[in-house]
C-alpha atoms as a PDB file:
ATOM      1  CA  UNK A   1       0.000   0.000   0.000  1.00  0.00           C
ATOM      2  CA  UNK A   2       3.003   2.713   1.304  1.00  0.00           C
ATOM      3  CA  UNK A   3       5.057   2.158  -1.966  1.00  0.00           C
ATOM      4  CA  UNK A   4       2.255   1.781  -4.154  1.00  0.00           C
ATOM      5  CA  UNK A   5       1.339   5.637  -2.763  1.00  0.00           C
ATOM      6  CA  UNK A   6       4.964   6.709  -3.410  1.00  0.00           C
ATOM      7  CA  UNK A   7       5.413   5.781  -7.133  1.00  0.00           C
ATOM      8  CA  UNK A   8       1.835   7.508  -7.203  1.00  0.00           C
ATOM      9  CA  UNK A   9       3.221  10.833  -5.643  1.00  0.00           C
ATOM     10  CA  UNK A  10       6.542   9.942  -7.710  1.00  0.00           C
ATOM     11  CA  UNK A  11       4.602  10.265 -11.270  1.00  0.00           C
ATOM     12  CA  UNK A  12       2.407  13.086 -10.369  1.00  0.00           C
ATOM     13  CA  UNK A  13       5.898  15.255  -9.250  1.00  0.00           C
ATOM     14  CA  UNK A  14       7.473  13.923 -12.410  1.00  0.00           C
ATOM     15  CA  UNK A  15       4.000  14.863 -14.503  1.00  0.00           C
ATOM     16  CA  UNK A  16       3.825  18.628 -12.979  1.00  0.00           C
ATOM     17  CA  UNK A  17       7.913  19.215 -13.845  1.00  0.00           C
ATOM     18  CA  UNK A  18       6.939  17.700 -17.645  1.00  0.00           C
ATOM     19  CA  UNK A  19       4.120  19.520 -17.525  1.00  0.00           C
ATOM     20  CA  UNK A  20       6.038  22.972 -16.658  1.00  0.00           C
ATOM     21  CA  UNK A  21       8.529  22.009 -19.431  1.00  0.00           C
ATOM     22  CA  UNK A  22       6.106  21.121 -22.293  1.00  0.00           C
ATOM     23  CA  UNK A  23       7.325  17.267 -22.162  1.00  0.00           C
ATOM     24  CA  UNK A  24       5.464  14.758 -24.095  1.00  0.00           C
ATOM     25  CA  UNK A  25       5.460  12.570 -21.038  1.00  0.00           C
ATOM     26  CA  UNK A  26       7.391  12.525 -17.697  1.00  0.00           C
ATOM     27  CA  UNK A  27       9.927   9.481 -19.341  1.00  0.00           C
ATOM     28  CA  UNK A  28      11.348  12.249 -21.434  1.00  0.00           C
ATOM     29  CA  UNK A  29      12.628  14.469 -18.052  1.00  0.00           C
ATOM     30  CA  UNK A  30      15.567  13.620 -15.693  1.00  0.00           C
ATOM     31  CA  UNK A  31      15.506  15.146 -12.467  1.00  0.00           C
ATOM     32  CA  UNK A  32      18.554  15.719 -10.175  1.00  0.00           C
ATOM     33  CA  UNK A  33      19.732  17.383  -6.906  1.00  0.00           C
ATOM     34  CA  UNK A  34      20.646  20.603  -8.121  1.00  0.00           C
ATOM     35  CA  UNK A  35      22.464  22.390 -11.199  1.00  0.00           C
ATOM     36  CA  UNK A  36      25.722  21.469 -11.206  1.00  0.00           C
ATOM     37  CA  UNK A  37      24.907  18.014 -11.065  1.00  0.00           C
ATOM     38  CA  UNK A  38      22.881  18.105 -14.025  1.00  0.00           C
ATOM     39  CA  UNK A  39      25.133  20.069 -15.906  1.00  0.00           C
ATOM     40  CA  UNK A  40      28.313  17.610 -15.224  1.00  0.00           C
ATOM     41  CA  UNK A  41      25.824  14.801 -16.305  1.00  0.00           C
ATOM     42  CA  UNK A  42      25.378  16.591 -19.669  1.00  0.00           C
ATOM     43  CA  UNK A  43      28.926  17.015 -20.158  1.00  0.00           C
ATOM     44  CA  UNK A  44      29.622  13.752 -19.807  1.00  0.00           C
ATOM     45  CA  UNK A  45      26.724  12.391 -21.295  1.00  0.00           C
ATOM     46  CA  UNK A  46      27.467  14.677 -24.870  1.00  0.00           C
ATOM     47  CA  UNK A  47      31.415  14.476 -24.625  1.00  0.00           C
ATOM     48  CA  UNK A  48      31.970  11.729 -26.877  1.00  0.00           C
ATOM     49  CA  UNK A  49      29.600  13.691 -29.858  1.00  0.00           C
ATOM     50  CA  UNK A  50      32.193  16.323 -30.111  1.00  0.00           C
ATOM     51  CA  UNK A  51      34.766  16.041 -32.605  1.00  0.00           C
ATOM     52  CA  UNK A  52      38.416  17.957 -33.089  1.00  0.00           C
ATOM     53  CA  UNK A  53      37.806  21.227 -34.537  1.00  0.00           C
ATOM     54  CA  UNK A  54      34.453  21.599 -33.153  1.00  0.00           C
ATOM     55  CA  UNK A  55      33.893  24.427 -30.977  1.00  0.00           C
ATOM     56  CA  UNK A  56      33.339  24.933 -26.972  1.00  0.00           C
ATOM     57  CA  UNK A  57      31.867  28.499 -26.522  1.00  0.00           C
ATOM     58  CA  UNK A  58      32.764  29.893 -22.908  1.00  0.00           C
ATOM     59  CA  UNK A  59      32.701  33.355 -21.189  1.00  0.00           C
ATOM     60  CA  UNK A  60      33.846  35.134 -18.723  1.00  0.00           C
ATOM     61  CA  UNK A  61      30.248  35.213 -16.992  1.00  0.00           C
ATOM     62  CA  UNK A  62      29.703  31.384 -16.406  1.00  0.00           C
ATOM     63  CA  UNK A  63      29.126  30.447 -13.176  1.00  0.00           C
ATOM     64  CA  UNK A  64      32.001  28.338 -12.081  1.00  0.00           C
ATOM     65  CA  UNK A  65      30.509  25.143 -12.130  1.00  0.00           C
ATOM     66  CA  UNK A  66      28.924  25.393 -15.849  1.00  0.00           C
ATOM     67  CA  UNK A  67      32.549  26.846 -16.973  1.00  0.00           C
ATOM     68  CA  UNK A  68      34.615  23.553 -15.259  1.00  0.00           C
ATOM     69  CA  UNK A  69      32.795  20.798 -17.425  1.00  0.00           C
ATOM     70  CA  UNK A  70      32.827  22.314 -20.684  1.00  0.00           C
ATOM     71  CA  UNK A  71      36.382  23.683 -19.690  1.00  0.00           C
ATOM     72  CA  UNK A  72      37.409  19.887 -18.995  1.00  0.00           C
ATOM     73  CA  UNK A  73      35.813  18.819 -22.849  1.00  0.00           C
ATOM     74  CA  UNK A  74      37.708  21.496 -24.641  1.00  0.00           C
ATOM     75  CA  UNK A  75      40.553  20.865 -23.186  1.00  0.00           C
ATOM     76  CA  UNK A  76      40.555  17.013 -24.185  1.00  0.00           C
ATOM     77  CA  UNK A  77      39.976  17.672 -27.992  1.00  0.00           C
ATOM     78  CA  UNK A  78      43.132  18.452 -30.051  1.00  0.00           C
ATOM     79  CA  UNK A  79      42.215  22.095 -31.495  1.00  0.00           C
ATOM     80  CA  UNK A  80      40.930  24.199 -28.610  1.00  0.00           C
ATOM     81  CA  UNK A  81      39.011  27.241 -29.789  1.00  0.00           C
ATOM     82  CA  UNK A  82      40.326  31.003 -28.844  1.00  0.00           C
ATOM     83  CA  UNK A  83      39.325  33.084 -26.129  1.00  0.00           C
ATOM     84  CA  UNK A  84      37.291  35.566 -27.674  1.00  0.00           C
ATOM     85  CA  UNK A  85      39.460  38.323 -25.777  1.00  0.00           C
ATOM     86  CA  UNK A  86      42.341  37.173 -27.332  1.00  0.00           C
ATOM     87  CA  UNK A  87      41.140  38.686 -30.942  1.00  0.00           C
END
């Protein structure tokens, strides 16, 4: 009876967040602890799509843990992109 309540509450909090985010169903969302966590997950999760000579856009104004992942990709592929300061 208790769990069959909790995957009951656990859909309907999954349905509202696809819901807010114009999902086609709450399968297609992944939820996490916070930001950072999610981000690092994305990293990783898109690292092997990138390809030398592809480009990792940074600025100045990231937040520090959105810079270090991307940061940590660009520096693994073999032509790293300029700093846009740099001209």
């Amino acid at each position: 009876m208790l769990l069959k309540k909790l995957q009951k509450n656990f859909e309907r909090a999954y349905n509202i967040a696809a819901n807010f985010v114009n999902a086609d169903s709450w399968r297609e969302i992944i939820l996490g602890r916070n930001t950072t966590e999610m981000i690092n997950l994305v990293a990783r999760g898109t690292a092997f799509q990138f390809r030398d000579g592809d480009n990792v856009v940074l600025t100045r104004l990231e937040h520090n843990s959105n810079y270090v992942p991307w940061y940590g990709i660009s520096t693994q592929m073999a032509q790293i992109g300029k700093n846009i300061e740099e001209g």
